[in-house]
PDB file of N, CA and C in Angstrom:
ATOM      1  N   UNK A   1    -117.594  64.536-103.017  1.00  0.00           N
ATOM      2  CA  UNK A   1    -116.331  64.757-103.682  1.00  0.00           C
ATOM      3  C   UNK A   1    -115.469  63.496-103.603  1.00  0.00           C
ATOM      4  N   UNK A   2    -115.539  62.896-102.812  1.00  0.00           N
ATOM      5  CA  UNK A   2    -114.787  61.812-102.346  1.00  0.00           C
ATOM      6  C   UNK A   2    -113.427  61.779-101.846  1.00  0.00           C
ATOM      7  N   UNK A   3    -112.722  62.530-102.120  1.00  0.00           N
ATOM      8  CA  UNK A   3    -111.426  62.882-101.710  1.00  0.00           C
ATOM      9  C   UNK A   3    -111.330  63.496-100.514  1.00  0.00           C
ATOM     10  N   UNK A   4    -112.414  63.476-100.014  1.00  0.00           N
ATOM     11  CA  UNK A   4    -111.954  64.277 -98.102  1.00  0.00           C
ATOM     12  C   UNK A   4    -112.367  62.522 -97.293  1.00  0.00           C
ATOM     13  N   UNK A   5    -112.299  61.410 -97.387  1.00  0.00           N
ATOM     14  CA  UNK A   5    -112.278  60.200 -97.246  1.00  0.00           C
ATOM     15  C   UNK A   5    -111.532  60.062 -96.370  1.00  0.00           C
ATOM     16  N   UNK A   6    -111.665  59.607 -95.052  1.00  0.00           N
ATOM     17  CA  UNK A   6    -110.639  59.317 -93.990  1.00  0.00           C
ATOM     18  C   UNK A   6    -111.094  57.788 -93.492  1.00  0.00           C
ATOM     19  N   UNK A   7    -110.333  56.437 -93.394  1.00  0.00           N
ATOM     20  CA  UNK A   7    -110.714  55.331 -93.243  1.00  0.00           C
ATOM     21  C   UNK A   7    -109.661  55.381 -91.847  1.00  0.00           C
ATOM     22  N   UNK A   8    -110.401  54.607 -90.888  1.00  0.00           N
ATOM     23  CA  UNK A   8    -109.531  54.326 -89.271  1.00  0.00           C
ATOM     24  C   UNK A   8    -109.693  52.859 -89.093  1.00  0.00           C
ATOM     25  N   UNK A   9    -108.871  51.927 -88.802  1.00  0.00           N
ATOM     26  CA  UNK A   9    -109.413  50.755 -88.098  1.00  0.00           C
ATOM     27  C   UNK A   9    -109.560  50.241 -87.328  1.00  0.00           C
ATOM     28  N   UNK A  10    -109.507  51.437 -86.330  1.00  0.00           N
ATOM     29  CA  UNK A  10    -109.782  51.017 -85.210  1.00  0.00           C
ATOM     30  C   UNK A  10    -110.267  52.328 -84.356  1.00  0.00           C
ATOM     31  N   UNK A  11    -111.530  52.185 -83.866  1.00  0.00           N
ATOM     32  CA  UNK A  11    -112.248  53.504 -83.371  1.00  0.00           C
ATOM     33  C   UNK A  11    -111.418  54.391 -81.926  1.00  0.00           C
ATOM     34  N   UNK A  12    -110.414  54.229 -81.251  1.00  0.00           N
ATOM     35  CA  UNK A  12    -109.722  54.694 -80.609  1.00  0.00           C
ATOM     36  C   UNK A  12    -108.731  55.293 -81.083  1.00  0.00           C
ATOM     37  N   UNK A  13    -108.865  55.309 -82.625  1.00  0.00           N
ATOM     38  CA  UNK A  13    -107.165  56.122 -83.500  1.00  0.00           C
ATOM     39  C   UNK A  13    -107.932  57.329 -83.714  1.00  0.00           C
ATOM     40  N   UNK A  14    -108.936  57.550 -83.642  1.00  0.00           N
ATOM     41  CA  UNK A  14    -109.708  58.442 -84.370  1.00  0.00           C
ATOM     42  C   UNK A  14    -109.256  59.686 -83.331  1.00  0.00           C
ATOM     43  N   UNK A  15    -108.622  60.893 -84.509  1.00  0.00           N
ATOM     44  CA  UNK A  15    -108.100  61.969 -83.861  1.00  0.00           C
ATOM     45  C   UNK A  15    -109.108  63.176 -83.582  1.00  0.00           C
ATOM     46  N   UNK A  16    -110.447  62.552 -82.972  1.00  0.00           N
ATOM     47  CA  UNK A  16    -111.597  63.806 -83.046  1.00  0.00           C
ATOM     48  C   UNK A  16    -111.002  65.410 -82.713  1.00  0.00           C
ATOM     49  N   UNK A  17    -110.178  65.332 -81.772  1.00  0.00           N
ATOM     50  CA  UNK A  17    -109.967  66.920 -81.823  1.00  0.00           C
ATOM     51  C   UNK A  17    -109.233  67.426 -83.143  1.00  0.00           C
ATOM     52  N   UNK A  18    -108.172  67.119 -83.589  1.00  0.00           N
ATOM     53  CA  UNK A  18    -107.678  67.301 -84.244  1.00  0.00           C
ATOM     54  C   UNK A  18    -108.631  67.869 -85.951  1.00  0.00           C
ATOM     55  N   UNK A  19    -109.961  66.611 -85.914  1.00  0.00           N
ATOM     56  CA  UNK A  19    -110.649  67.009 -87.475  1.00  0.00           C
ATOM     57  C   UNK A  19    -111.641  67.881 -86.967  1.00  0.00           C
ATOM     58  N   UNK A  20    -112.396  68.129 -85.850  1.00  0.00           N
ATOM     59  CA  UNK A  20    -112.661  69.496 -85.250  1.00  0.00           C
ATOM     60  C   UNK A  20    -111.840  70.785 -85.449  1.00  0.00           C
ATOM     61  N   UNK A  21    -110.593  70.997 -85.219  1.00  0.00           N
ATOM     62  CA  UNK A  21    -109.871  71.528 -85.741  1.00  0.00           C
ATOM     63  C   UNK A  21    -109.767  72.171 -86.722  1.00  0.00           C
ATOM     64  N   UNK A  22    -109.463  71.235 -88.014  1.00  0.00           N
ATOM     65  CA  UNK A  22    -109.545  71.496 -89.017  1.00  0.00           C
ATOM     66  C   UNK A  22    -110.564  71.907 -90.265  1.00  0.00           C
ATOM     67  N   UNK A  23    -112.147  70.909 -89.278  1.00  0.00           N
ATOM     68  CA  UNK A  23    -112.940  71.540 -90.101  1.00  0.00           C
ATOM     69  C   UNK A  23    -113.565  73.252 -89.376  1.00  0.00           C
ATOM     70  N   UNK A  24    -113.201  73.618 -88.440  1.00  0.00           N
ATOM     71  CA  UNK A  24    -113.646  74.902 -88.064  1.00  0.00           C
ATOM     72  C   UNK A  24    -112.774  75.800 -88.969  1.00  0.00           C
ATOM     73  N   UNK A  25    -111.987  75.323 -89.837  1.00  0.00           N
ATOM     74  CA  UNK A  25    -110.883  76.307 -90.072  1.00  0.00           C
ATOM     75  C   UNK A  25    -111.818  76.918 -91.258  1.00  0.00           C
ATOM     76  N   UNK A  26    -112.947  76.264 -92.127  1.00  0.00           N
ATOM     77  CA  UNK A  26    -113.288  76.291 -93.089  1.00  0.00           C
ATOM     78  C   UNK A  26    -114.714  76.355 -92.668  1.00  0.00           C
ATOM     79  N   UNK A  27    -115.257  77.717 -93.668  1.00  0.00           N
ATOM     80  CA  UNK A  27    -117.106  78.135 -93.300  1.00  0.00           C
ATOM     81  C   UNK A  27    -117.552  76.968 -93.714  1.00  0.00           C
ATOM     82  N   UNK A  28    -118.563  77.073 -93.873  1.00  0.00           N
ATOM     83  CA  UNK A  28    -119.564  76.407 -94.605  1.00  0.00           C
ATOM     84  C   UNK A  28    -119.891  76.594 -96.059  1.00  0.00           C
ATOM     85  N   UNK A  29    -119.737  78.223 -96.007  1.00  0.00           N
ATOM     86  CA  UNK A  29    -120.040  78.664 -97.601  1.00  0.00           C
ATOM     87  C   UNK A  29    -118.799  78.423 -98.155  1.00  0.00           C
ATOM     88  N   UNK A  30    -117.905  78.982 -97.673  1.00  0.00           N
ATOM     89  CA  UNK A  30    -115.920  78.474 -98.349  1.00  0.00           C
ATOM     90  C   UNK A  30    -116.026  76.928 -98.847  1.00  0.00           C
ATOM     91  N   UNK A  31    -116.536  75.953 -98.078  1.00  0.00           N
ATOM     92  CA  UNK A  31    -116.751  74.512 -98.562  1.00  0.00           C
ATOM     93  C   UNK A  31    -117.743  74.625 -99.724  1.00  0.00           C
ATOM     94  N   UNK A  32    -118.727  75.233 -99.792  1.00  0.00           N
ATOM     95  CA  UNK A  32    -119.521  75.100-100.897  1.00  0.00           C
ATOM     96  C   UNK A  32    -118.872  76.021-102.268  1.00  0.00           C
ATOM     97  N   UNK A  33    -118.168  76.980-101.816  1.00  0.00           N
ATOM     98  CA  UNK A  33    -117.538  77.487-103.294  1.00  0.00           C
ATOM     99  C   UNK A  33    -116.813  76.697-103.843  1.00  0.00           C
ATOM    100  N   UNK A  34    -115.828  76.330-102.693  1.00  0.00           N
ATOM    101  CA  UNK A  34    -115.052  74.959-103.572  1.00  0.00           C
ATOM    102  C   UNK A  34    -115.167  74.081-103.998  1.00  0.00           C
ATOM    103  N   UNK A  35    -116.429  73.451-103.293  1.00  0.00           N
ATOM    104  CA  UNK A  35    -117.575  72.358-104.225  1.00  0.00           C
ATOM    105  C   UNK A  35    -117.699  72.513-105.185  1.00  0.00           C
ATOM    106  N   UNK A  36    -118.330  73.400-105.734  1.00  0.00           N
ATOM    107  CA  UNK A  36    -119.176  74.320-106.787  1.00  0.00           C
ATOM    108  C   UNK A  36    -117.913  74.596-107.633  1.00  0.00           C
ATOM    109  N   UNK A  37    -116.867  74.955-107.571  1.00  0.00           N
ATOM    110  CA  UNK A  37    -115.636  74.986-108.429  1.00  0.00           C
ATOM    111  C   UNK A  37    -115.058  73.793-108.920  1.00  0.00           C
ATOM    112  N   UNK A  38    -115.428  72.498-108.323  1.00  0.00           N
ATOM    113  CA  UNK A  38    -114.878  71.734-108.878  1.00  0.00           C
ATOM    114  C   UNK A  38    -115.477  70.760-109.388  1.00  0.00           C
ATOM    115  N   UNK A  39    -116.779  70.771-109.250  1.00  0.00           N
ATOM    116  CA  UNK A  39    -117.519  70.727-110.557  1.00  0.00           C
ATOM    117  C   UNK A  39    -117.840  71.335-111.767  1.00  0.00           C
ATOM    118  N   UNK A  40    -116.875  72.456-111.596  1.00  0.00           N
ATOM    119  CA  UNK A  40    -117.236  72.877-113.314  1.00  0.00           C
ATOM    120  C   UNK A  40    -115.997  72.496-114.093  1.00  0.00           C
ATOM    121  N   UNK A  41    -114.728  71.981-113.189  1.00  0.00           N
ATOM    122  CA  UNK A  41    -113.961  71.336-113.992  1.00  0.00           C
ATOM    123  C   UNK A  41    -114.296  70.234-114.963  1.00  0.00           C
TER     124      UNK A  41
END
C-alpha cells in the first residue's frame, strides 16, 4: 500500500512498544479487507 511507511534515523527513536500496540489493535483479516477495499478503488 505504501502509506503505512514509517522512516526513523536513528535506530534508538524507534517506538517498538508503541507500533506493537497499534498493530495488535488490528486482525489480520481486518488488514486484508482493507487491503482488498482499496484496491478496487
Amino acid at each position: 500500500m505504501g502509506k503505512s511507511c514509517i522512516r526513523f534515523k536513528k535506530m534508538d527513536q524507534i517506538p517498538y512498544d508503541l507500533i506493537g500496540e497499534l498493530a495488535s489493535k488490528m486482525t489480520v483479516q481486518d488488514w486484508i479487507r482493507k487491503y482488498e477495499q482499496a484496491l478496487k478503488r
